[in-house]
N, C-alpha and C. Protein backbone atom coordinates (compact mmCIF):
# COMPACT_ATOMS: atom_id res chain seq x y z
N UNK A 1 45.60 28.90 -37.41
CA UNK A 1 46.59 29.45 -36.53
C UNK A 1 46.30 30.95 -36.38
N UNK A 2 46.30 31.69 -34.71
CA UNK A 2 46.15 33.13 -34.54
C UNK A 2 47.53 33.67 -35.15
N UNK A 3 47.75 34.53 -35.44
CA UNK A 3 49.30 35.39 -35.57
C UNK A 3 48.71 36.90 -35.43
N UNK A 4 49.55 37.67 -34.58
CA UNK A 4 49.89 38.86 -33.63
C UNK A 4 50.78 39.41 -34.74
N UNK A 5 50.28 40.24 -36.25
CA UNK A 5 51.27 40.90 -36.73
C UNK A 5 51.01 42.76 -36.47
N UNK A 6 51.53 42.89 -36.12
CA UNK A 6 51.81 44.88 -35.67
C UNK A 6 50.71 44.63 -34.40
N UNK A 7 50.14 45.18 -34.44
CA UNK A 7 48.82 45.35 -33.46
C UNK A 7 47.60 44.61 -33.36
N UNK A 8 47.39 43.53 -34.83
CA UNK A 8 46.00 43.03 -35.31
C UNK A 8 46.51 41.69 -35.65
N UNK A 9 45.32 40.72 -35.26
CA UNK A 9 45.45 39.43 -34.90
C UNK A 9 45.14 39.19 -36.62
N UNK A 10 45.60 38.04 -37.13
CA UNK A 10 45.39 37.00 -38.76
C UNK A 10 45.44 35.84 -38.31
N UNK A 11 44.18 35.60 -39.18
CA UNK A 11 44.28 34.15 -39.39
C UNK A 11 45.25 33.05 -40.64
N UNK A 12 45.59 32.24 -40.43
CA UNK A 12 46.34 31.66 -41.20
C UNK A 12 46.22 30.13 -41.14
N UNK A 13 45.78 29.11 -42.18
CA UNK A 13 45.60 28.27 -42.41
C UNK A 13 46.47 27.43 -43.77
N UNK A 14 46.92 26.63 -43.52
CA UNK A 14 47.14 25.41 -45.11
C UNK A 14 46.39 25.36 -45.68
N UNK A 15 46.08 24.91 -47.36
CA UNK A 15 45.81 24.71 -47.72
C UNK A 15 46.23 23.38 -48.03
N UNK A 16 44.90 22.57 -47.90
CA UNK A 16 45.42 21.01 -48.21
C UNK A 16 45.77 20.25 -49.69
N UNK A 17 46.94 19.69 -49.47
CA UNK A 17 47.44 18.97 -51.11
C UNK A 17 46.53 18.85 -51.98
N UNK A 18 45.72 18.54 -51.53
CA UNK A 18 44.60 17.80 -52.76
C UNK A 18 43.74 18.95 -53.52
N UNK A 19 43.60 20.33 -52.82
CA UNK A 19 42.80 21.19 -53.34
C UNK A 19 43.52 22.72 -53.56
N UNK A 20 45.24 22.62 -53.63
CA UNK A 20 46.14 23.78 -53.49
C UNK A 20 45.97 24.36 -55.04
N UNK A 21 45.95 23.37 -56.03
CA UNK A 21 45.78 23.34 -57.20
C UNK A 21 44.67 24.32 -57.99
N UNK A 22 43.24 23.50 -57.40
CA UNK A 22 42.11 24.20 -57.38
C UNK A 22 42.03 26.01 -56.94
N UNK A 23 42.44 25.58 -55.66
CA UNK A 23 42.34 27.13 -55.03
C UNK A 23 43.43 28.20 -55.37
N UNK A 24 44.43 27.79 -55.82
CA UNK A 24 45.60 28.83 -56.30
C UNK A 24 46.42 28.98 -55.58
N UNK A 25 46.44 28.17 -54.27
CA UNK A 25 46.80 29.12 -52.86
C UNK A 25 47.61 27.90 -52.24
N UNK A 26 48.74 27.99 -51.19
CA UNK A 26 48.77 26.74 -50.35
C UNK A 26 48.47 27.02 -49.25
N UNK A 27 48.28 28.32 -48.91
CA UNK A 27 47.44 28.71 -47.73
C UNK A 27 46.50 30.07 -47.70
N UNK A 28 45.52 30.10 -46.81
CA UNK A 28 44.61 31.16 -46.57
C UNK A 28 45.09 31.94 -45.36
N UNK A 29 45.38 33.24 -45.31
CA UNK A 29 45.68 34.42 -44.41
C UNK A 29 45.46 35.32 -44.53
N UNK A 30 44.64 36.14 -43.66
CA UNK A 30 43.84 37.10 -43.50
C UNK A 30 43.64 37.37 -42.19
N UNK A 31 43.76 39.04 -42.22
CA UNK A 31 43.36 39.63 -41.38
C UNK A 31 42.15 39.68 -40.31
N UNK A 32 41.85 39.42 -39.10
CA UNK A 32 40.88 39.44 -38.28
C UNK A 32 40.22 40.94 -37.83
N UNK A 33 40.97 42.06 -38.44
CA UNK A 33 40.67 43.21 -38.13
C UNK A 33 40.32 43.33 -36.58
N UNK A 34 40.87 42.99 -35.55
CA UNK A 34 41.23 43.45 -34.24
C UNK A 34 41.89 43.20 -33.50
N UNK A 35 42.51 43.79 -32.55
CA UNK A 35 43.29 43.99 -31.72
C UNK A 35 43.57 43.15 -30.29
N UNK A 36 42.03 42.88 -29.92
CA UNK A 36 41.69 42.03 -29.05
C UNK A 36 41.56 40.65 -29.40
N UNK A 37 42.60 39.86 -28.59
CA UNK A 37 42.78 38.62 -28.92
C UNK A 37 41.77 37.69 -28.36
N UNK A 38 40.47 37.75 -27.50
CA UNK A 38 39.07 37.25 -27.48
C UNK A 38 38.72 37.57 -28.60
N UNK A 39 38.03 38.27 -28.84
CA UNK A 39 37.31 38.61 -30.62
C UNK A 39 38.35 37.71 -31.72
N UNK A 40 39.56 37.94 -31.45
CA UNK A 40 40.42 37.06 -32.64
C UNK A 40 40.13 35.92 -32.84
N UNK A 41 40.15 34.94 -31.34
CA UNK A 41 39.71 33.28 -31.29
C UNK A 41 38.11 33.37 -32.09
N UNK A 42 37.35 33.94 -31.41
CA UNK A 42 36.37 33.93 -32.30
C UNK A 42 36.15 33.51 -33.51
N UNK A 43 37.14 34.73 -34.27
CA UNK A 43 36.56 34.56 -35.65
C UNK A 43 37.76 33.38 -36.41
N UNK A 44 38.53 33.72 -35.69
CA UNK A 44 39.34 32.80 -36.29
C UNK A 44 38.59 31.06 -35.99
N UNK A 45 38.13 30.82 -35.04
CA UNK A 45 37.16 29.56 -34.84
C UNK A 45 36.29 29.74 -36.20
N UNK A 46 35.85 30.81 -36.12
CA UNK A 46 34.38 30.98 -37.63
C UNK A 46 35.30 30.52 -38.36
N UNK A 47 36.22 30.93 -38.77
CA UNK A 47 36.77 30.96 -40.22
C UNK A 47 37.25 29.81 -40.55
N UNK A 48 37.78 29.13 -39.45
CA UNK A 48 38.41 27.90 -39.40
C UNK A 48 36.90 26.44 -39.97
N UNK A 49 36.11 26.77 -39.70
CA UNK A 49 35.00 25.78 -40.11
C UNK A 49 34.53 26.44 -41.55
N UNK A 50 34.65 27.41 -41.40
CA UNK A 50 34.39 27.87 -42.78
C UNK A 50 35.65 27.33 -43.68
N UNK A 51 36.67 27.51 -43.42
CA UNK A 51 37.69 27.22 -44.77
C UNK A 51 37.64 25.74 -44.50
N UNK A 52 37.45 24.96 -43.93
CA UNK A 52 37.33 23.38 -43.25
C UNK A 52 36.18 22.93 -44.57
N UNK A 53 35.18 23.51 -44.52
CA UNK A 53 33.79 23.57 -45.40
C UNK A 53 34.52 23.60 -46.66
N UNK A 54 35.17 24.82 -46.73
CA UNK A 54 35.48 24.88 -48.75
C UNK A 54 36.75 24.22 -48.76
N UNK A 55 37.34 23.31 -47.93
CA UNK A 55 38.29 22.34 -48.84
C UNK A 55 37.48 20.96 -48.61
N UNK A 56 36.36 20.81 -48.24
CA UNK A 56 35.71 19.54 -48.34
C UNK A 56 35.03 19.61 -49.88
N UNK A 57 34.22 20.90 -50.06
CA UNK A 57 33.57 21.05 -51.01
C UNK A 57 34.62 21.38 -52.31
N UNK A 58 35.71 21.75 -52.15
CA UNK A 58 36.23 21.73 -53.30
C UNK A 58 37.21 20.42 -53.85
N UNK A 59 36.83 19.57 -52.78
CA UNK A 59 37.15 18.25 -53.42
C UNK A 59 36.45 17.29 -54.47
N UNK A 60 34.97 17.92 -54.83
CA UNK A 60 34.27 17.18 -55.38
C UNK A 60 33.69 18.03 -56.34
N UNK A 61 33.79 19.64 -56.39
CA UNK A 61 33.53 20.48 -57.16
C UNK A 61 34.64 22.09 -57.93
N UNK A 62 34.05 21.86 -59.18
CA UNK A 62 35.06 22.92 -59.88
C UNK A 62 34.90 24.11 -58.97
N UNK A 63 36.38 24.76 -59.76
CA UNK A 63 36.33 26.80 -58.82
C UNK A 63 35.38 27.45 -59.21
N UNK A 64 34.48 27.33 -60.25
CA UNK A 64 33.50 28.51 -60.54
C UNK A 64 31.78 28.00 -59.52
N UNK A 65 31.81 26.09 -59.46
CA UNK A 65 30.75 26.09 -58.29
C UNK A 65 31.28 26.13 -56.91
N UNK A 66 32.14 25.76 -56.63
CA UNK A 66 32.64 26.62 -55.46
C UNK A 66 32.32 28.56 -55.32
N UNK A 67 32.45 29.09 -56.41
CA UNK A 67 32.48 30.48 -55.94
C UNK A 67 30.05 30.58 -56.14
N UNK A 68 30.06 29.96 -57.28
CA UNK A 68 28.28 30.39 -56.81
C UNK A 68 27.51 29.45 -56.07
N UNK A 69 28.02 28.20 -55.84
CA UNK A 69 27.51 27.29 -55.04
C UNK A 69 27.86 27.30 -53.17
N UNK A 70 28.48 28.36 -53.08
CA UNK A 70 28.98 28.27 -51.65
C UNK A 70 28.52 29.27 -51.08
N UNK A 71 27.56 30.31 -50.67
CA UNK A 71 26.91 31.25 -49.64
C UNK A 71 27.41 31.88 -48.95
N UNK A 72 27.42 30.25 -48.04
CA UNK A 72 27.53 30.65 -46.54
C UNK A 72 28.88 31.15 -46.19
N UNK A 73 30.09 31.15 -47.53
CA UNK A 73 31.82 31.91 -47.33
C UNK A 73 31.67 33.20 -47.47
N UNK A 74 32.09 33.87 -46.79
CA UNK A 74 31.92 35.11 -46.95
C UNK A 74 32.74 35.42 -48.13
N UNK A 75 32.24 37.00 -48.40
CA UNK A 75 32.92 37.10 -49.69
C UNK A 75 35.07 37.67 -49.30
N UNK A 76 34.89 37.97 -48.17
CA UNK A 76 36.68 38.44 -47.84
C UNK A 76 37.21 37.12 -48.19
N UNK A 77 36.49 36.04 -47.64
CA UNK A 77 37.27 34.56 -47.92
C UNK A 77 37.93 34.65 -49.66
N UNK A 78 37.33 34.94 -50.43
CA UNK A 78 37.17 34.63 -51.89
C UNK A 78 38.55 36.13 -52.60
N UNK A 79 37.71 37.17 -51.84
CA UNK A 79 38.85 37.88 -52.55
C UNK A 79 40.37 37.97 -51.49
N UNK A 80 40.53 37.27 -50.72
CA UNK A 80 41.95 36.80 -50.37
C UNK A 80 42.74 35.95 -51.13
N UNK A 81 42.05 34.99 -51.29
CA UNK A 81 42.44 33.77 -52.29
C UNK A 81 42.35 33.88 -53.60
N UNK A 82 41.84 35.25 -54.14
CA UNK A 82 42.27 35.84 -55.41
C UNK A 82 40.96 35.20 -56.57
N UNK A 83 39.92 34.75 -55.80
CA UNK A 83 39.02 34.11 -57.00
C UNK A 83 37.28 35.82 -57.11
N UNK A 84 37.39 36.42 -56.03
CA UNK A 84 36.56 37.08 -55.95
C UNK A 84 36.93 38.20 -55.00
N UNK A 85 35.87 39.44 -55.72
CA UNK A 85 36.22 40.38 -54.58
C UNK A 85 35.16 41.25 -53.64
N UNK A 86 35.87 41.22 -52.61
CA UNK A 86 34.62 41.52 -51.43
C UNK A 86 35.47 42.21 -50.15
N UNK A 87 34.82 42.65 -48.84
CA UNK A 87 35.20 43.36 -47.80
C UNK A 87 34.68 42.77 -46.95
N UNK A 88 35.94 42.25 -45.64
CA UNK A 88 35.13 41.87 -44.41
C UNK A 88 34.68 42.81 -43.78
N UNK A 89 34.07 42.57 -43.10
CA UNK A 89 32.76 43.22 -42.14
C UNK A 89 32.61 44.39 -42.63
């Protein structure tokens, strides 16, 4: 889901039953860092296959191979959800 908070577009997603446990979280939300709501769909599309990716993969694997077995998540994904820390873009 886009959300329009002050001036800058977030993304915001569920976290699904089966992996709320695992991840700490019942949902993922984070900032898109812009203003322009083209660039927002964007990344929010990226992000959306990306967090799609780590609740598939964390159905079949612990939180610590999720955090070195997964790459291609950026690291903002990780320190939102409180398992790692990193800076988008």
């Amino acid at each position: 889901m886009l959300r329009l908070i002050g001036s800058h577009y977030h993304f915001r997603r569920a976290v699904p039953v089966a992996v709320q446990a695992q991840l700490g979280r019942t949902e993922i939300s984070l900032s898109l860092h812009t203003q322009s709501k083209l660039v927002a769909r964007e990344r929010a599309a990226a992000l959306y296959a990306r967090t799609g990716a780590l609740f598939e993969k964390a159905k079949t694997c612990s939180t610590r191979d999720l955090i070195t077995g997964f790459p291609a998540l950026d690291l903002w994904i990780w320190r939102d959800i409180g398992l790692r820390s990193g800076f988008f873009l």
